[in-house]
PDB file of N, CA and C in Angstrom:
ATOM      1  N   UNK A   1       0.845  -1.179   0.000  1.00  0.00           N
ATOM      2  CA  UNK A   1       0.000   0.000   0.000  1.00  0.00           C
ATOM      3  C   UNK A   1       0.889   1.240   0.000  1.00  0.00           C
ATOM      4  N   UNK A   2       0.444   1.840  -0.695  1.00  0.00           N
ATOM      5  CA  UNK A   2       1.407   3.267  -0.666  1.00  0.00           C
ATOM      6  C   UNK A   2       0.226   4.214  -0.479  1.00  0.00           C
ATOM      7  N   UNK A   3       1.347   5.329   0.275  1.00  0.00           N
ATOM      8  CA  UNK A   3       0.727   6.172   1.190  1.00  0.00           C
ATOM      9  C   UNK A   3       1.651   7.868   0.640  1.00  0.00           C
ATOM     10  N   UNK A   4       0.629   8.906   0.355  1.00  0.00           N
ATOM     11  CA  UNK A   4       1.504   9.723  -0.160  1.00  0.00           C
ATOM     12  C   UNK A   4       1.621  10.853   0.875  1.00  0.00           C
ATOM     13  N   UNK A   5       3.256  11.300   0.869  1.00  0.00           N
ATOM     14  CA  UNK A   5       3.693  12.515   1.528  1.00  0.00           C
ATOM     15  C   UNK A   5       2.745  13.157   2.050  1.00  0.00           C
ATOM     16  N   UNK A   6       3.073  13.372   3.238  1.00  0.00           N
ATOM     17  CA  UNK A   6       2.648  14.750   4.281  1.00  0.00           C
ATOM     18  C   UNK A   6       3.579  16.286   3.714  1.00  0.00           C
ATOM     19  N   UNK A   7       2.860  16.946   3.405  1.00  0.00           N
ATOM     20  CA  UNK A   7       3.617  18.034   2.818  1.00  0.00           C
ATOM     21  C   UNK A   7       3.025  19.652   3.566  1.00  0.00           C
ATOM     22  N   UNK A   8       3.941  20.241   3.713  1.00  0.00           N
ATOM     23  CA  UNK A   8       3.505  21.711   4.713  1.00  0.00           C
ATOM     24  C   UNK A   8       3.727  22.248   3.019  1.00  0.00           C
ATOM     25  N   UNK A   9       2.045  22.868   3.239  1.00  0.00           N
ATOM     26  CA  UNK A   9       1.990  23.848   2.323  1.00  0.00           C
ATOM     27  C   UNK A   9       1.966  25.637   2.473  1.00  0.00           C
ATOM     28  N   UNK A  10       2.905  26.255   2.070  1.00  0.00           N
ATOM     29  CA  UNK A  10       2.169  28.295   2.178  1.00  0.00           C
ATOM     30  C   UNK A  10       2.350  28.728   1.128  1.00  0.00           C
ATOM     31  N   UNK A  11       1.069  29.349   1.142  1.00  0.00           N
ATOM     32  CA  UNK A  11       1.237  30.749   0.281  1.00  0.00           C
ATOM     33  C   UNK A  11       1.429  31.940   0.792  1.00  0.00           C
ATOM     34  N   UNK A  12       2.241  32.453   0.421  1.00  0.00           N
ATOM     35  CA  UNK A  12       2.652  34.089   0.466  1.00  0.00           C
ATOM     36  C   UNK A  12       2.118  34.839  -0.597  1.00  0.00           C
ATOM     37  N   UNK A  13       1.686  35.800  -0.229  1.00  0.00           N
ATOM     38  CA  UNK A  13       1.359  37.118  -0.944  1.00  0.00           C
ATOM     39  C   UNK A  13       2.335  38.057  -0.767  1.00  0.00           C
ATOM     40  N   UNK A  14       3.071  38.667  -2.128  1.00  0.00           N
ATOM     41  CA  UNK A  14       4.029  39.943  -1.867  1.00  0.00           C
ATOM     42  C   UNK A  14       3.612  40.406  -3.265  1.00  0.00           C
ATOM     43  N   UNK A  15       4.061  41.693  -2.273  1.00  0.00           N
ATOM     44  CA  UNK A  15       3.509  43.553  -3.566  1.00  0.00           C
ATOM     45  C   UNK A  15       4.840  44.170  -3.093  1.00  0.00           C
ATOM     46  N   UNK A  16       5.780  44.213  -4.617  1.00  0.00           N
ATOM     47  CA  UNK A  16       6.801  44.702  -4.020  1.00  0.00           C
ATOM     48  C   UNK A  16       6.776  46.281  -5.696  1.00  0.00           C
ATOM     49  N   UNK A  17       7.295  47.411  -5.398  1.00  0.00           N
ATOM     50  CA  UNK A  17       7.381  48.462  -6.575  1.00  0.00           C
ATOM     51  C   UNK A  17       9.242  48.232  -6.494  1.00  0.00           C
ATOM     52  N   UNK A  18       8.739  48.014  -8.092  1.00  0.00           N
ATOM     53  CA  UNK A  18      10.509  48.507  -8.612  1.00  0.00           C
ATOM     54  C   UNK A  18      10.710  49.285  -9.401  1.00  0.00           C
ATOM     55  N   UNK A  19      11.801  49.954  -9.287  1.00  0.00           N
ATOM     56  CA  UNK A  19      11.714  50.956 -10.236  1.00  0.00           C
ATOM     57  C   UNK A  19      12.717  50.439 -11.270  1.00  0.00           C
ATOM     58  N   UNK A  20      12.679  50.729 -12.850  1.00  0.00           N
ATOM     59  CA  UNK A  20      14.203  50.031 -14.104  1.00  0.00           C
ATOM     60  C   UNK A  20      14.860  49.945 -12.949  1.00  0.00           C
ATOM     61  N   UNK A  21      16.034  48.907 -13.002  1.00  0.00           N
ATOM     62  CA  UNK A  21      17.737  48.902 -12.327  1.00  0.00           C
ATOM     63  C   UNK A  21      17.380  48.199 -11.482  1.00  0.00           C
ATOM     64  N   UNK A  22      16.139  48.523 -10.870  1.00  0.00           N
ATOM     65  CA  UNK A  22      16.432  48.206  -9.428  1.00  0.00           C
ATOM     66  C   UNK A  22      16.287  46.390  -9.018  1.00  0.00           C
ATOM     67  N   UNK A  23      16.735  45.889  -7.745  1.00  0.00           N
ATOM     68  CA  UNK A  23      16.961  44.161  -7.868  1.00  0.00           C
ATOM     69  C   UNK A  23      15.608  43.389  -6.743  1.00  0.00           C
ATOM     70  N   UNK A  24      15.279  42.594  -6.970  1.00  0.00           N
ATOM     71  CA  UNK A  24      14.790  42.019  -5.822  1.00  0.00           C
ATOM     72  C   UNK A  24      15.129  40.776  -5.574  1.00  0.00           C
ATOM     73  N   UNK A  25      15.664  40.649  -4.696  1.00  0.00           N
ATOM     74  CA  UNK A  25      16.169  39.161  -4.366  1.00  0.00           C
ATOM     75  C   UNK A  25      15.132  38.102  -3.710  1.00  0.00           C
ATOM     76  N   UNK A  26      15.153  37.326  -4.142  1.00  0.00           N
ATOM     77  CA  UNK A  26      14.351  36.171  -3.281  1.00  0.00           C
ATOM     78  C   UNK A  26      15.048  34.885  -3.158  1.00  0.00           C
ATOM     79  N   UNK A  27      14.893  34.347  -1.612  1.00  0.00           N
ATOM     80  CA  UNK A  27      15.194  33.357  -1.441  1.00  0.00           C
ATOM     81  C   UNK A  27      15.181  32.703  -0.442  1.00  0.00           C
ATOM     82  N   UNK A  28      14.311  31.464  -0.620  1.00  0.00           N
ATOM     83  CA  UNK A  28      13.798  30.546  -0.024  1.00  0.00           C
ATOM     84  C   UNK A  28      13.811  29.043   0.148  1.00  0.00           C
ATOM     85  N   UNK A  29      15.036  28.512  -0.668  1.00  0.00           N
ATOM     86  CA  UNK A  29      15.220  27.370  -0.794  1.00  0.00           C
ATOM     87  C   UNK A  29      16.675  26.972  -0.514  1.00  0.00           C
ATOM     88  N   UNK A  30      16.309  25.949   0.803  1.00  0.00           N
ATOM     89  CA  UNK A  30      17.780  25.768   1.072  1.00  0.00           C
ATOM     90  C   UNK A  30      18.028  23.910   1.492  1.00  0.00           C
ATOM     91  N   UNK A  31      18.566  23.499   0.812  1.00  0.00           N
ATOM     92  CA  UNK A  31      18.825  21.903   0.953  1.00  0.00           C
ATOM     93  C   UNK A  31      19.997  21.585   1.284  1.00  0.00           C
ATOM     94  N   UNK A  32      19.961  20.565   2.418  1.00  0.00           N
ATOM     95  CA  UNK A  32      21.268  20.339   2.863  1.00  0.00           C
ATOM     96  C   UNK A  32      21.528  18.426   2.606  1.00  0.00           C
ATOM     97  N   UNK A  33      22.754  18.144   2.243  1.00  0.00           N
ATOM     98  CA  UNK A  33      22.954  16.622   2.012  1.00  0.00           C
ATOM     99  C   UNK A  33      24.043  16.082   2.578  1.00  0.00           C
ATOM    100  N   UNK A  34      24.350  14.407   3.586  1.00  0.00           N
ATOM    101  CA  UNK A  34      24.965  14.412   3.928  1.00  0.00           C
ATOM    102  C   UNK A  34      25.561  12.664   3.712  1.00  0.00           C
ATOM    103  N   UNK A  35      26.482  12.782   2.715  1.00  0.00           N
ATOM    104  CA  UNK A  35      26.642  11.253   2.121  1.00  0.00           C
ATOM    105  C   UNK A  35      28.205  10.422   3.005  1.00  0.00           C
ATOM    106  N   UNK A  36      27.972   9.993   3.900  1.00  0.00           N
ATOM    107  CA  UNK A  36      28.869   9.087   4.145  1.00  0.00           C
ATOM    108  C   UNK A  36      29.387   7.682   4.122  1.00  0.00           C
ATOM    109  N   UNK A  37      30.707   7.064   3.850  1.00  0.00           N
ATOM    110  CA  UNK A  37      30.733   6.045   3.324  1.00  0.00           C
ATOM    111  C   UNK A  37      32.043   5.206   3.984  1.00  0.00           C
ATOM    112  N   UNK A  38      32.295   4.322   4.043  1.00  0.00           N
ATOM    113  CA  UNK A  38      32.928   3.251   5.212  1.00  0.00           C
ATOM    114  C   UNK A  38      33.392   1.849   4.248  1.00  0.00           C
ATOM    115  N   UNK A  39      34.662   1.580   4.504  1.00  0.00           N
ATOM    116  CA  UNK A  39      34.991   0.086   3.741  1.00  0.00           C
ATOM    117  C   UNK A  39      36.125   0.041   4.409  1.00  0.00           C
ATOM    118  N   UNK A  40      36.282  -1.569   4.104  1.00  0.00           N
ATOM    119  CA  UNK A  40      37.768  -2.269   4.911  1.00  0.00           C
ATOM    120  C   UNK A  40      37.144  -3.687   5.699  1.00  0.00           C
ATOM    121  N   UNK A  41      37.827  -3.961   6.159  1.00  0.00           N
ATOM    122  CA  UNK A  41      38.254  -5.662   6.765  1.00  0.00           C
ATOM    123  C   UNK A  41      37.848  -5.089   8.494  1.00  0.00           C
ATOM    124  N   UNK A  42      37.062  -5.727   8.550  1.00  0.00           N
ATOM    125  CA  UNK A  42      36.486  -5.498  10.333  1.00  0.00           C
ATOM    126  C   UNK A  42      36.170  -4.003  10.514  1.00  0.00           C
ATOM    127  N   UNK A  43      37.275  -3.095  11.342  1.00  0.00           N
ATOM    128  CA  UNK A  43      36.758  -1.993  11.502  1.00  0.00           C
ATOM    129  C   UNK A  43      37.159  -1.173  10.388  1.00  0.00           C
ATOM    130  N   UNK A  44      36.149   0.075   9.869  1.00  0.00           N
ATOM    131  CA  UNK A  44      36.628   0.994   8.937  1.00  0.00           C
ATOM    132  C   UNK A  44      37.645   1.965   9.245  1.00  0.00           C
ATOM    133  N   UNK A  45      37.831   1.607  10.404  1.00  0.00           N
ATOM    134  CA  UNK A  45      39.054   2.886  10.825  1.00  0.00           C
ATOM    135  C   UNK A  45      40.136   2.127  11.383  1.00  0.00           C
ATOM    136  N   UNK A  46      40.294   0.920  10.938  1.00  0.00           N
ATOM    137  CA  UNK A  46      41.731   0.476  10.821  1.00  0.00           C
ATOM    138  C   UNK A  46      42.367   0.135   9.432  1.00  0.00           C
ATOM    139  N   UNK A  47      42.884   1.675   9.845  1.00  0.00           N
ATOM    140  CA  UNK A  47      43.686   1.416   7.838  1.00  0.00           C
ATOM    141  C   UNK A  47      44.931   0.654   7.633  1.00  0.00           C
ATOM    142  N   UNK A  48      45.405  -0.359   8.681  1.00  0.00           N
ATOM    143  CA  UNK A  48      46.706  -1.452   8.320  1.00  0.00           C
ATOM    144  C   UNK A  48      45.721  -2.597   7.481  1.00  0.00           C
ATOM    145  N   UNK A  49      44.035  -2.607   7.463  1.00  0.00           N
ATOM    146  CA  UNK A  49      43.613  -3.318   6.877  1.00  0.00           C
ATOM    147  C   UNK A  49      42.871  -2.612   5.918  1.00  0.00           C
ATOM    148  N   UNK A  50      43.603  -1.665   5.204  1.00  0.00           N
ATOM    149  CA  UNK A  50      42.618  -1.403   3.877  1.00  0.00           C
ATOM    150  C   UNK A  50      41.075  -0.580   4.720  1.00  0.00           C
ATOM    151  N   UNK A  51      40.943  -0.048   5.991  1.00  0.00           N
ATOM    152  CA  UNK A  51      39.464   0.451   6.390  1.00  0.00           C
ATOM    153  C   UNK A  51      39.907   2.310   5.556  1.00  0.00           C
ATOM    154  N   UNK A  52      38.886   2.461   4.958  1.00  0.00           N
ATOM    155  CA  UNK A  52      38.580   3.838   4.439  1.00  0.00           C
ATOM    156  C   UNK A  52      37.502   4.275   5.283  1.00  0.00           C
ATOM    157  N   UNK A  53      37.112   5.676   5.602  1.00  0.00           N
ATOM    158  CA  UNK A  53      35.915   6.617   5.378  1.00  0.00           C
ATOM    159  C   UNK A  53      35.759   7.670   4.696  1.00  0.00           C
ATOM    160  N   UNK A  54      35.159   8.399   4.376  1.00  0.00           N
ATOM    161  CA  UNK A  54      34.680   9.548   3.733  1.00  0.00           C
ATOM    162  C   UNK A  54      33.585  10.053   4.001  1.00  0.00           C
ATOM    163  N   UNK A  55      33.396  11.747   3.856  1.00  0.00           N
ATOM    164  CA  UNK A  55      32.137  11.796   4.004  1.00  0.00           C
ATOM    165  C   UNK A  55      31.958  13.023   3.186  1.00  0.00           C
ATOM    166  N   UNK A  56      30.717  13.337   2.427  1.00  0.00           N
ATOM    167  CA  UNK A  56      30.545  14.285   1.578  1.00  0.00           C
ATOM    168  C   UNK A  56      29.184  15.273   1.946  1.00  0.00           C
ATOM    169  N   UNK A  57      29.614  16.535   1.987  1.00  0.00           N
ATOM    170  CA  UNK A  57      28.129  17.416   2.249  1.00  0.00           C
ATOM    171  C   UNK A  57      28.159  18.150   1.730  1.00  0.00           C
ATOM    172  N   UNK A  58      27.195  18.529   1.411  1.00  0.00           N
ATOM    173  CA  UNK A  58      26.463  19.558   0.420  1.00  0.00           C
ATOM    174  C   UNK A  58      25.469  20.574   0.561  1.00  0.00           C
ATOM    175  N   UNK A  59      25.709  21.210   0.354  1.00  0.00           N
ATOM    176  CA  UNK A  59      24.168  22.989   0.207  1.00  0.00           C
ATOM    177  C   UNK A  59      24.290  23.268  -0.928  1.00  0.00           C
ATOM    178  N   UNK A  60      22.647  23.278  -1.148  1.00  0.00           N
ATOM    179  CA  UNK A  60      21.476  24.038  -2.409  1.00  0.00           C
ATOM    180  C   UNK A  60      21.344  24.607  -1.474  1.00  0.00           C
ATOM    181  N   UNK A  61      21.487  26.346  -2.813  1.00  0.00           N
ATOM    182  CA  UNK A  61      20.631  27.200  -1.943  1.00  0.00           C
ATOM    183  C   UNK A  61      19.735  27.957  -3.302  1.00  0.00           C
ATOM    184  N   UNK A  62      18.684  27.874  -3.501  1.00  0.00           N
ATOM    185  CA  UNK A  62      18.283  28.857  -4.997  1.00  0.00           C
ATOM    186  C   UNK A  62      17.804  30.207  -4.256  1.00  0.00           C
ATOM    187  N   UNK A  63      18.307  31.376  -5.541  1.00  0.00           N
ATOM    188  CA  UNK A  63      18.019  32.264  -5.427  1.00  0.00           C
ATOM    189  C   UNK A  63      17.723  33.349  -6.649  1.00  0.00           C
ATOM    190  N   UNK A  64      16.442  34.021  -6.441  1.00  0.00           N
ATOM    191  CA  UNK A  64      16.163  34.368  -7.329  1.00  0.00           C
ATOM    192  C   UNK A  64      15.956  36.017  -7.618  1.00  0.00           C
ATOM    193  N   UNK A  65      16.663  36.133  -8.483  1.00  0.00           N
ATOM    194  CA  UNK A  65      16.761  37.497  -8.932  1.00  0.00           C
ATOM    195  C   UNK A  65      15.811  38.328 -10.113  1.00  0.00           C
ATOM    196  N   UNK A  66      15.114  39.585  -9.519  1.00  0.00           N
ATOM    197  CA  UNK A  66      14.066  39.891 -10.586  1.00  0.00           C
ATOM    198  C   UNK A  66      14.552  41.372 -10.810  1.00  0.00           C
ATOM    199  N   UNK A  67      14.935  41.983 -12.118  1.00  0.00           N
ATOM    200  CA  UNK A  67      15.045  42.916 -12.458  1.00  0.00           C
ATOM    201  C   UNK A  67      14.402  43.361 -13.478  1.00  0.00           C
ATOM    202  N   UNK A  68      13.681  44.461 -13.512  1.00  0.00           N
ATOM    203  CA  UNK A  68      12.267  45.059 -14.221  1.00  0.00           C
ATOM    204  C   UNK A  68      13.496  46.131 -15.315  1.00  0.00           C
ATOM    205  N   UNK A  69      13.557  45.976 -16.593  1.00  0.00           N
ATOM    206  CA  UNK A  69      13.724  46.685 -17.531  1.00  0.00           C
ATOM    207  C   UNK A  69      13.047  47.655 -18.417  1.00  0.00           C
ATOM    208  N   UNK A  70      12.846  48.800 -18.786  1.00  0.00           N
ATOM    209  CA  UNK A  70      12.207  49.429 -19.642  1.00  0.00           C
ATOM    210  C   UNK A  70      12.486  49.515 -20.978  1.00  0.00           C
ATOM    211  N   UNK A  71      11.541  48.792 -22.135  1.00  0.00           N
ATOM    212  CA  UNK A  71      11.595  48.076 -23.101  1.00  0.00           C
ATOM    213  C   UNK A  71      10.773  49.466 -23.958  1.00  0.00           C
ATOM    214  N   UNK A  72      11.416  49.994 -24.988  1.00  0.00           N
ATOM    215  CA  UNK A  72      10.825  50.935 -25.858  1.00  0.00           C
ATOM    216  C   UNK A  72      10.644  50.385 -27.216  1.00  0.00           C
TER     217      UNK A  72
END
């Protein structure tokens, strides 16, 4: 049986005036990742036997830029 996501939903409302040039930044999205990984003969942290670790992390961040031009 599959069962779908619980998800937090919002809406925002924004009224922002720009004038040409001017920037508006937005940003709201930020993801973080955290991949770790382990090998070798008994323990991974005995490296006289070949034990490796590693670990890899990561940030998304999007951001979005709106600039209003005047088009003749």
């Amino acid at each position: 049986m599959m069962e779908a996501p619980d998800l937090d939903n919002r809406i925002l409302s924004q009224k922002v005036i720009l004038k040409a040039g001017q920037t508006w930044v937005l940003s709201g999205f930020e993801q973080m990742g955290d991949d770790t990984s382990r090998s070798g003969t008994g323990d991974a942290r005995f490296w006289l036997l070949g034990g490796n670790q590693s670990r890899k992390t990561t940030r998304d961040v999007m951001v979005i830029l709106i600039t209003p031009v005047n088009v003749e």
